[in-house]
PDB file of N, CA and C in Angstrom:
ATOM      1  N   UNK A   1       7.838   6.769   2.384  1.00  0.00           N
ATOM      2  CA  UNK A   1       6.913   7.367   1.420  1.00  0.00           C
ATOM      3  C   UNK A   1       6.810   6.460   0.190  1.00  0.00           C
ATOM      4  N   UNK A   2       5.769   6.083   0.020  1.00  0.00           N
ATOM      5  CA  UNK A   2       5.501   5.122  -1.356  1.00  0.00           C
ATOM      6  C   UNK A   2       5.455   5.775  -2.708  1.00  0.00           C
ATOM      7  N   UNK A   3       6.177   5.235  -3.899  1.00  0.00           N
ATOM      8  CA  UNK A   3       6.396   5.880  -4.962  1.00  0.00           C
ATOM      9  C   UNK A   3       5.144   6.437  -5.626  1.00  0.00           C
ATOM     10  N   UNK A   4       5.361   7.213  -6.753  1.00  0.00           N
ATOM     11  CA  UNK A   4       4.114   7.381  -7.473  1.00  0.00           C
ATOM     12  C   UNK A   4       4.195   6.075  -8.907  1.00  0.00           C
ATOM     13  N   UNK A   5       3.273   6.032  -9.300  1.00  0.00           N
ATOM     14  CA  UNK A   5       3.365   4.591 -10.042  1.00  0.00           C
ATOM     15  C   UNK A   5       4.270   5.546 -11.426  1.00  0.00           C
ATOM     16  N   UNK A   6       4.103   7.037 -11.581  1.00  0.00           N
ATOM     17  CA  UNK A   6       5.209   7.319 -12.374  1.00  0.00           C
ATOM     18  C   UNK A   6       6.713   7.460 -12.214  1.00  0.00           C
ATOM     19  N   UNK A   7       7.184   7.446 -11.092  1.00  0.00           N
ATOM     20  CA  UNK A   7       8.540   7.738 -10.714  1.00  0.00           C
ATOM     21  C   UNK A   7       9.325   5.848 -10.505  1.00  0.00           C
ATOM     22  N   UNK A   8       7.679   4.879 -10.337  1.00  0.00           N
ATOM     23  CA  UNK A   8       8.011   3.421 -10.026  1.00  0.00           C
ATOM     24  C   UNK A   8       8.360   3.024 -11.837  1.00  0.00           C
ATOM     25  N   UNK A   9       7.434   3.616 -12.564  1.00  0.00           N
ATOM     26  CA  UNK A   9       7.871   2.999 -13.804  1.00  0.00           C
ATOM     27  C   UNK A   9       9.100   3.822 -14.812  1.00  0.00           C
ATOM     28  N   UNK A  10       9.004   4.873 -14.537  1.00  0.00           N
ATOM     29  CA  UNK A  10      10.370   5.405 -14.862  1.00  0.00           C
ATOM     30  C   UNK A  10      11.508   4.770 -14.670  1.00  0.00           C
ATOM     31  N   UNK A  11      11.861   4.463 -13.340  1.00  0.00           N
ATOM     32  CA  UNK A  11      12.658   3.673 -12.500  1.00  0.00           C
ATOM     33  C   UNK A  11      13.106   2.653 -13.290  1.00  0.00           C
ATOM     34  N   UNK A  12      11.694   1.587 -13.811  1.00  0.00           N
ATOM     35  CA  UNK A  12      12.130   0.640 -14.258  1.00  0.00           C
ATOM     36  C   UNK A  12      12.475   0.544 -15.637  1.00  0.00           C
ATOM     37  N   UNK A  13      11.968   1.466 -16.376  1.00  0.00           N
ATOM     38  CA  UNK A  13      12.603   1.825 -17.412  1.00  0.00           C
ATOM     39  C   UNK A  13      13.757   2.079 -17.502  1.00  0.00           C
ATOM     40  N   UNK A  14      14.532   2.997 -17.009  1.00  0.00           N
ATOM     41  CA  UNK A  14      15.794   3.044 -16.943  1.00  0.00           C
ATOM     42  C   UNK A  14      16.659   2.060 -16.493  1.00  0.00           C
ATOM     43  N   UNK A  15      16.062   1.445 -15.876  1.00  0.00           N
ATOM     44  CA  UNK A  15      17.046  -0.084 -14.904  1.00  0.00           C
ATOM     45  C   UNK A  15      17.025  -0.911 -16.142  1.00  0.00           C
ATOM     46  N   UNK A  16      15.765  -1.018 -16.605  1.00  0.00           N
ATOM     47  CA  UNK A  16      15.924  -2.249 -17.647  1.00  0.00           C
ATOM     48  C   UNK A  16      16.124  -2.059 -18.924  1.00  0.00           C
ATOM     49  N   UNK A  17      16.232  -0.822 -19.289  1.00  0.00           N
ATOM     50  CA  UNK A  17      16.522  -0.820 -20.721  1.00  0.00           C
ATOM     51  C   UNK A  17      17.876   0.155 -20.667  1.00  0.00           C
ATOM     52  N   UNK A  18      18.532   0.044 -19.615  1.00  0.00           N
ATOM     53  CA  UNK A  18      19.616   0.435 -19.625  1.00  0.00           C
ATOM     54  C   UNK A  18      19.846   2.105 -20.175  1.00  0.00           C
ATOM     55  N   UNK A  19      19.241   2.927 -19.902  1.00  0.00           N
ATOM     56  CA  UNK A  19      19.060   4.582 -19.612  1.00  0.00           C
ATOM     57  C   UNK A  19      19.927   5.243 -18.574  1.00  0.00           C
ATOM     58  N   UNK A  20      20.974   5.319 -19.109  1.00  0.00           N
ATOM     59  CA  UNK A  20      21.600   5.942 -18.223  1.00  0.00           C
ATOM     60  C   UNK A  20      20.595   7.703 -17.529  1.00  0.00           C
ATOM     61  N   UNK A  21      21.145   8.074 -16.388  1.00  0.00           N
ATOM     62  CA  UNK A  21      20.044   9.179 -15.709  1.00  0.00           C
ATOM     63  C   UNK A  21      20.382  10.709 -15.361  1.00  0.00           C
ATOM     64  N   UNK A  22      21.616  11.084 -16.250  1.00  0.00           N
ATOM     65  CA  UNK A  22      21.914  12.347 -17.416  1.00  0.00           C
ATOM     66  C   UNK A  22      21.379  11.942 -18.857  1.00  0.00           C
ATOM     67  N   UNK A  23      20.745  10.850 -19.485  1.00  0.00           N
ATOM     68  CA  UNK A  23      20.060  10.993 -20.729  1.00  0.00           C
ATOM     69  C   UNK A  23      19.564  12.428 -21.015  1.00  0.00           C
ATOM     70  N   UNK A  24      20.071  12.962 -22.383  1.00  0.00           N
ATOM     71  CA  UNK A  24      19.235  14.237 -22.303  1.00  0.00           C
ATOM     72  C   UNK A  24      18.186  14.031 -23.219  1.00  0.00           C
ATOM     73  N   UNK A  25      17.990  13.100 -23.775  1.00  0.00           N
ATOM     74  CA  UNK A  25      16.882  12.700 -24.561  1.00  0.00           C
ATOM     75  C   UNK A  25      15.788  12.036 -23.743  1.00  0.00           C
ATOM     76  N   UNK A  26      15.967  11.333 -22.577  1.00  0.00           N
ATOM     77  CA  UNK A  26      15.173  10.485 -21.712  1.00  0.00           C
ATOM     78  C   UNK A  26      14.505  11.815 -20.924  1.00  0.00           C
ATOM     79  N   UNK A  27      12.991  11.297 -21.142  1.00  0.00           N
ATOM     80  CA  UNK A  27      12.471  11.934 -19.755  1.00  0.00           C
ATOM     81  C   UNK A  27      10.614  11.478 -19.936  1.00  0.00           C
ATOM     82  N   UNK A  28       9.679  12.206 -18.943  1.00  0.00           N
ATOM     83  CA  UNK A  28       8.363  11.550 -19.059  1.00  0.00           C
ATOM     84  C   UNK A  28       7.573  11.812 -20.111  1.00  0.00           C
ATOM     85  N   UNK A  29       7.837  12.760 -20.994  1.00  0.00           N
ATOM     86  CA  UNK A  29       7.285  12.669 -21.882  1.00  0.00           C
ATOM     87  C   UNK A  29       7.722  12.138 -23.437  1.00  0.00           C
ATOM     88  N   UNK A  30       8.755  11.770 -23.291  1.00  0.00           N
ATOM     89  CA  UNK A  30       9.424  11.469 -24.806  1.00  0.00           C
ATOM     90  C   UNK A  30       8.671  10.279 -25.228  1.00  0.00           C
ATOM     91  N   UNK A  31       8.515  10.015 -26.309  1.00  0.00           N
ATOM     92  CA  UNK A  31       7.990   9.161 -27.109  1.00  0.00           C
ATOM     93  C   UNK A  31       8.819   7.842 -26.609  1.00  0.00           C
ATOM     94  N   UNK A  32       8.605   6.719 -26.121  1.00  0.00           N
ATOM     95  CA  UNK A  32       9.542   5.598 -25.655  1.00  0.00           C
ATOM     96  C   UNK A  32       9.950   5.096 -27.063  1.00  0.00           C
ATOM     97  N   UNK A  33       9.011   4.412 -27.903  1.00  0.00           N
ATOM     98  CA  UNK A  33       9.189   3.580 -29.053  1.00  0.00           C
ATOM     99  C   UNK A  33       9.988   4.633 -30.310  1.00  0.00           C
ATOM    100  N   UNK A  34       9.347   6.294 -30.855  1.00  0.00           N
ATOM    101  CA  UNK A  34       9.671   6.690 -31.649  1.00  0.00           C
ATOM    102  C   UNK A  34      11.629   7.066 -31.400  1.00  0.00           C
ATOM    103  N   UNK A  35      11.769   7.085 -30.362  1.00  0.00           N
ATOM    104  CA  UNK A  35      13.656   7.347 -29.475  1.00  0.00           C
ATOM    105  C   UNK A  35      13.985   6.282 -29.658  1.00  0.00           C
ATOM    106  N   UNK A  36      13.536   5.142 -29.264  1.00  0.00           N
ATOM    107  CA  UNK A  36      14.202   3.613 -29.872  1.00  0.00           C
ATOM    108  C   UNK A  36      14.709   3.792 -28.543  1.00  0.00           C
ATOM    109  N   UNK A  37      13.723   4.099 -26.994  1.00  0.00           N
ATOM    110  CA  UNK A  37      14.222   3.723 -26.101  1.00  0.00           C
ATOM    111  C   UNK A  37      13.601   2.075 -25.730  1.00  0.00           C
ATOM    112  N   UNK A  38      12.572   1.906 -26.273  1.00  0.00           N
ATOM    113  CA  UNK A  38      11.726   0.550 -26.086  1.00  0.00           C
ATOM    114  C   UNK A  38      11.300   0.127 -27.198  1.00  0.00           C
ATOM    115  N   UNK A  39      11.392  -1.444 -27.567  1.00  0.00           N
ATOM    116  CA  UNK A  39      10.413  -2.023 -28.940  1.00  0.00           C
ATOM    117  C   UNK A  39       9.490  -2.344 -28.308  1.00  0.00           C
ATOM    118  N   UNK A  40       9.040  -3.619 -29.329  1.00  0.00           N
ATOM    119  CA  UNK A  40       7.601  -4.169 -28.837  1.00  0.00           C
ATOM    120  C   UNK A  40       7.580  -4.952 -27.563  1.00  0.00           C
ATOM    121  N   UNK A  41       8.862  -5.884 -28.095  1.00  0.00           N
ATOM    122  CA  UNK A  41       8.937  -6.595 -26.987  1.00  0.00           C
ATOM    123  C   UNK A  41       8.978  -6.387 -25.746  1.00  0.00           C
ATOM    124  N   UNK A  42       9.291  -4.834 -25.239  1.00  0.00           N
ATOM    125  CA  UNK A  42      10.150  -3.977 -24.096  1.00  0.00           C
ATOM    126  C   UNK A  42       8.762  -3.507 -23.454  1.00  0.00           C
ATOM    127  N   UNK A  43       7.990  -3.517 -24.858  1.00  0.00           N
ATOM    128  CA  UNK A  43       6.352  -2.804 -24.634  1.00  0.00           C
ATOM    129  C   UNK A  43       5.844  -3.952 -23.530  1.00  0.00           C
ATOM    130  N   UNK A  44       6.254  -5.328 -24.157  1.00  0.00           N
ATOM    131  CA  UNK A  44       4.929  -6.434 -23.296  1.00  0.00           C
ATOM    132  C   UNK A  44       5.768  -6.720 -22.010  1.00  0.00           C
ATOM    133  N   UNK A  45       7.234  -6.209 -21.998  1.00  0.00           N
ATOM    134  CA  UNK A  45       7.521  -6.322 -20.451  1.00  0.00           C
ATOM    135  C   UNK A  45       7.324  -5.554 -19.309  1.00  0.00           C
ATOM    136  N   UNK A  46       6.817  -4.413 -20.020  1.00  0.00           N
ATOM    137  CA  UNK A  46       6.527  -3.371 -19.346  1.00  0.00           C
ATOM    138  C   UNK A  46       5.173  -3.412 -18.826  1.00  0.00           C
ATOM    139  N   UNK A  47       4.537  -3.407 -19.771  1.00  0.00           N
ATOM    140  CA  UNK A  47       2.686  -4.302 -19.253  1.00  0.00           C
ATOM    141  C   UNK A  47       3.095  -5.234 -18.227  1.00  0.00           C
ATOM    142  N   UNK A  48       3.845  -6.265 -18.354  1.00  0.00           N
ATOM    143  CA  UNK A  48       3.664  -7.162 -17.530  1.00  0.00           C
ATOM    144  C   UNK A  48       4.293  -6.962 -15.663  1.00  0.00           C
ATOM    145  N   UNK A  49       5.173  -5.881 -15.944  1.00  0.00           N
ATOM    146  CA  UNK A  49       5.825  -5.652 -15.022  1.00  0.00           C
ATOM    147  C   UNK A  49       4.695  -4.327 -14.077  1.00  0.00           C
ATOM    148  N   UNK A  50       4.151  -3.875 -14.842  1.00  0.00           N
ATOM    149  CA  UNK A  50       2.874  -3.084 -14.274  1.00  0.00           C
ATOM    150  C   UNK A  50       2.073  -3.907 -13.521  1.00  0.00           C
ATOM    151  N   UNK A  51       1.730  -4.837 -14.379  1.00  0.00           N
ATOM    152  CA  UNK A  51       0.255  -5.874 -14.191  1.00  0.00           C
ATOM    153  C   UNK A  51       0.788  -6.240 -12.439  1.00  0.00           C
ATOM    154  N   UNK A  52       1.618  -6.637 -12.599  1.00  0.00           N
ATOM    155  CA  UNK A  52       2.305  -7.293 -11.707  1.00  0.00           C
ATOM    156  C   UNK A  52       2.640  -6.790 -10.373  1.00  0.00           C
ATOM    157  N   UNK A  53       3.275  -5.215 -10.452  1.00  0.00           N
ATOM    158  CA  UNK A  53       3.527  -4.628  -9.234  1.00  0.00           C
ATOM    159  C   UNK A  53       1.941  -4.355  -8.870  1.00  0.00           C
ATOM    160  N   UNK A  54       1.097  -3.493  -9.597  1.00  0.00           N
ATOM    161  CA  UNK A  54      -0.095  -2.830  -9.183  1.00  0.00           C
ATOM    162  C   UNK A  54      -1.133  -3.703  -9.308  1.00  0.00           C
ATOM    163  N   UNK A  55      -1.194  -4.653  -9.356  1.00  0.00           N
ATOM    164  CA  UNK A  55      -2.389  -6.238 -10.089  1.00  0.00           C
ATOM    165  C   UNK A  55      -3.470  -5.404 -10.690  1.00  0.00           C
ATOM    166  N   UNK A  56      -2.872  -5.049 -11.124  1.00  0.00           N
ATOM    167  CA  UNK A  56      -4.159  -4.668 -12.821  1.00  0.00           C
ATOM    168  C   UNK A  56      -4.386  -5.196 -13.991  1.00  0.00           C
ATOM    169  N   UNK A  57      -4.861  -5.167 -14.705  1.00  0.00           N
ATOM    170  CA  UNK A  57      -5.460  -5.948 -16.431  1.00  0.00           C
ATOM    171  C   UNK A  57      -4.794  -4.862 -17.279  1.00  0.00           C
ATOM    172  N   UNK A  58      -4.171  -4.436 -17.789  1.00  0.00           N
ATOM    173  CA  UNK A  58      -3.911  -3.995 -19.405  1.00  0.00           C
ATOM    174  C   UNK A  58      -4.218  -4.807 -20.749  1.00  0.00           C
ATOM    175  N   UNK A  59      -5.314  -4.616 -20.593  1.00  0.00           N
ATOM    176  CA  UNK A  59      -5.639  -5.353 -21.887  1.00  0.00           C
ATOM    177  C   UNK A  59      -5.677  -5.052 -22.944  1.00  0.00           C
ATOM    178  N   UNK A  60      -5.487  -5.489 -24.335  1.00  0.00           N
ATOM    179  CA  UNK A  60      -5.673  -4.993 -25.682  1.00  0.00           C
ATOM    180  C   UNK A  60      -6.590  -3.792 -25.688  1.00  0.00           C
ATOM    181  N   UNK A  61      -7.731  -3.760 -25.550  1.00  0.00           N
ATOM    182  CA  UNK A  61      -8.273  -2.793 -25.259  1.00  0.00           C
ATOM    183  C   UNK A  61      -7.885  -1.353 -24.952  1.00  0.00           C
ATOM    184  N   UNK A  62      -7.196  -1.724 -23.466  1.00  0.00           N
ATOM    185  CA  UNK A  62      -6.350  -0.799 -23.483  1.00  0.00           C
ATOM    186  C   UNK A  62      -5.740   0.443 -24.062  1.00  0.00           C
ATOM    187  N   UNK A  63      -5.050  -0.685 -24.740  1.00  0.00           N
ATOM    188  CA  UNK A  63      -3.788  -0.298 -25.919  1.00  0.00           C
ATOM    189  C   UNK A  63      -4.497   0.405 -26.522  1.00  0.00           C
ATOM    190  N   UNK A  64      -5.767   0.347 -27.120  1.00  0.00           N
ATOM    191  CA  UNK A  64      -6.431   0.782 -28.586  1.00  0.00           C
ATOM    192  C   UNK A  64      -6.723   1.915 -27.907  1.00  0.00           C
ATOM    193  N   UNK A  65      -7.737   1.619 -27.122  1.00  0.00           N
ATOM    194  CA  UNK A  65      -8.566   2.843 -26.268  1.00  0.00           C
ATOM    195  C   UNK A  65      -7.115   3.953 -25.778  1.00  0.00           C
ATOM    196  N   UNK A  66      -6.043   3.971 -25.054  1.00  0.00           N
ATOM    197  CA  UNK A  66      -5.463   4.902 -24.896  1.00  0.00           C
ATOM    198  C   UNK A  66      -4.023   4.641 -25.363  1.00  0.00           C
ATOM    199  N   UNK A  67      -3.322   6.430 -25.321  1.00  0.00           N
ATOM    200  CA  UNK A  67      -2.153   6.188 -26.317  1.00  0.00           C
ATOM    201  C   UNK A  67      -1.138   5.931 -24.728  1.00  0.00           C
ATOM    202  N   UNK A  68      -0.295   5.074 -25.156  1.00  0.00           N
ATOM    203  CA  UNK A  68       0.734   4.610 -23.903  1.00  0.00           C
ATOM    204  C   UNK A  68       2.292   4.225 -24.597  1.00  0.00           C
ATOM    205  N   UNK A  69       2.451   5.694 -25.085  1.00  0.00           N
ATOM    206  CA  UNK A  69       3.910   5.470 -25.648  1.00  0.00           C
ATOM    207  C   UNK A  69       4.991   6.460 -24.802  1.00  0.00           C
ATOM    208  N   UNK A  70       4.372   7.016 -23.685  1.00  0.00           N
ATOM    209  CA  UNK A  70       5.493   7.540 -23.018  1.00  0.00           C
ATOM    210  C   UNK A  70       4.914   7.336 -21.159  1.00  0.00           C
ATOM    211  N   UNK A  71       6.200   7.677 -20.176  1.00  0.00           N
ATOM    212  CA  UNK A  71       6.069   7.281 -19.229  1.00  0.00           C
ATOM    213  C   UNK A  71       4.753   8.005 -18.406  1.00  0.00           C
ATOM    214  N   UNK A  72       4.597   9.381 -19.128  1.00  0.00           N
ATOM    215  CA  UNK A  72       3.272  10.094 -18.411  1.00  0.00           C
ATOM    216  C   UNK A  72       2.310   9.213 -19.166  1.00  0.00           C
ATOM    217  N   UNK A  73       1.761   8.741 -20.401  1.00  0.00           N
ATOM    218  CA  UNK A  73       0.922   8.385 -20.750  1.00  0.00           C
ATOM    219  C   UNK A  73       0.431   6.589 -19.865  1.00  0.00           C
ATOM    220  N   UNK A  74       1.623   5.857 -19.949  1.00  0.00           N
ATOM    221  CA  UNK A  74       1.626   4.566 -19.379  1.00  0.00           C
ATOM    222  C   UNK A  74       1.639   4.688 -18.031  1.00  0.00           C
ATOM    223  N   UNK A  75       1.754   5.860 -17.040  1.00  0.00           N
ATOM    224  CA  UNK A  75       1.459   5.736 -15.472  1.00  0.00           C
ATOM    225  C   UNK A  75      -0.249   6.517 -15.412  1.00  0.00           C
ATOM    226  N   UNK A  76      -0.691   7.402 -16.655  1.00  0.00           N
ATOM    227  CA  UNK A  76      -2.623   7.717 -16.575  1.00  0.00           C
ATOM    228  C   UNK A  76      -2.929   6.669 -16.505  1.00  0.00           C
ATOM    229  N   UNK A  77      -2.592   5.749 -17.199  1.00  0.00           N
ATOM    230  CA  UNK A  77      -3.796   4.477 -17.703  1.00  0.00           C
ATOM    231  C   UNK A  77      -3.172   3.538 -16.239  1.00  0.00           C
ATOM    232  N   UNK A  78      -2.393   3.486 -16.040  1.00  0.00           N
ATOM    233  CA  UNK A  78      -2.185   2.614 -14.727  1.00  0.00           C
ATOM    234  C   UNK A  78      -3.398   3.585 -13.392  1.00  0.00           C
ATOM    235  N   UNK A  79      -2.928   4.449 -13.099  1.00  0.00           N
ATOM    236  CA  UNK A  79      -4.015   5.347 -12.380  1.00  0.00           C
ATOM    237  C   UNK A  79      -5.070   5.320 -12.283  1.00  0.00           C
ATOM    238  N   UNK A  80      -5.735   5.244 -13.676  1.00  0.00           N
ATOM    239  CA  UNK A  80      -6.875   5.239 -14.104  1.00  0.00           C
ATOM    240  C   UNK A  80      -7.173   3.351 -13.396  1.00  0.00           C
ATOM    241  N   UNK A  81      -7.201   2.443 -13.789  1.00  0.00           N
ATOM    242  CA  UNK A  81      -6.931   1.093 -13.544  1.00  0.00           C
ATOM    243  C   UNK A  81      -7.151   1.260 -11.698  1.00  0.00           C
ATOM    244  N   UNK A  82      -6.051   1.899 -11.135  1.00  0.00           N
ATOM    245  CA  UNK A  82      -6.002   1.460  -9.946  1.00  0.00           C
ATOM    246  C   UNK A  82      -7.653   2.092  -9.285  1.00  0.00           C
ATOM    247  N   UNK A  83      -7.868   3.561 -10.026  1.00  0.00           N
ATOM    248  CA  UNK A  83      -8.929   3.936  -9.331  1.00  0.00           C
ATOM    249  C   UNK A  83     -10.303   3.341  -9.633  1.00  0.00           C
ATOM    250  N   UNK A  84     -10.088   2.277 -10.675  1.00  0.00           N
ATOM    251  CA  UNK A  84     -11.711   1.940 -11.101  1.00  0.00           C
ATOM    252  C   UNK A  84     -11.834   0.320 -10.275  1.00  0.00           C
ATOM    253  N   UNK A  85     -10.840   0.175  -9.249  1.00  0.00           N
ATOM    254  CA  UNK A  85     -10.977  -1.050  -8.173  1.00  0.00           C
ATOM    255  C   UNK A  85     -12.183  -0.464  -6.911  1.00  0.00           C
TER     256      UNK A  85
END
């Protein structure tokens, strides 16, 4: 069964920013940046690590046009992306 692109980026959130998975603060809707679970930098690895599994564009645009500070918000706009191929 193939992941949902939210349970794929969750995943990697926690792998890479080191989230342990009893966090009781971690989950899909928490604010990533305002928890100080991700900075900026964590922001453009995360784009890139999207771009990459799903070959999509996140472009500046993007960013402006929708809010993508938590894991439900950053797997719509991936969704959205995959369905406008």
């Amino acid at each position: 069964m193939e992941q949902s692109v939210k349970d794929t980026l969750r995943a990697y959130i926690m792998e890479h920013f080191d989230i342990p998975a009893d966090d009781p603060d971690f989950g899909d809707d928490v604010h990533l940046f305002d928890y100080g679970f991700v900075d900026s930098l964590g922001a453009t690895e995360i784009i890139m690590f999207l771009e990459d599994t799903y070959h999509v564009e996140i472009g500046q645009k993007d960013i402006i046009l929708y809010p993508m500070n938590t894991v439900n918000e950053i797997a719509e706009v991936v969704e959205r992306k995959l369905a406008e191929r």
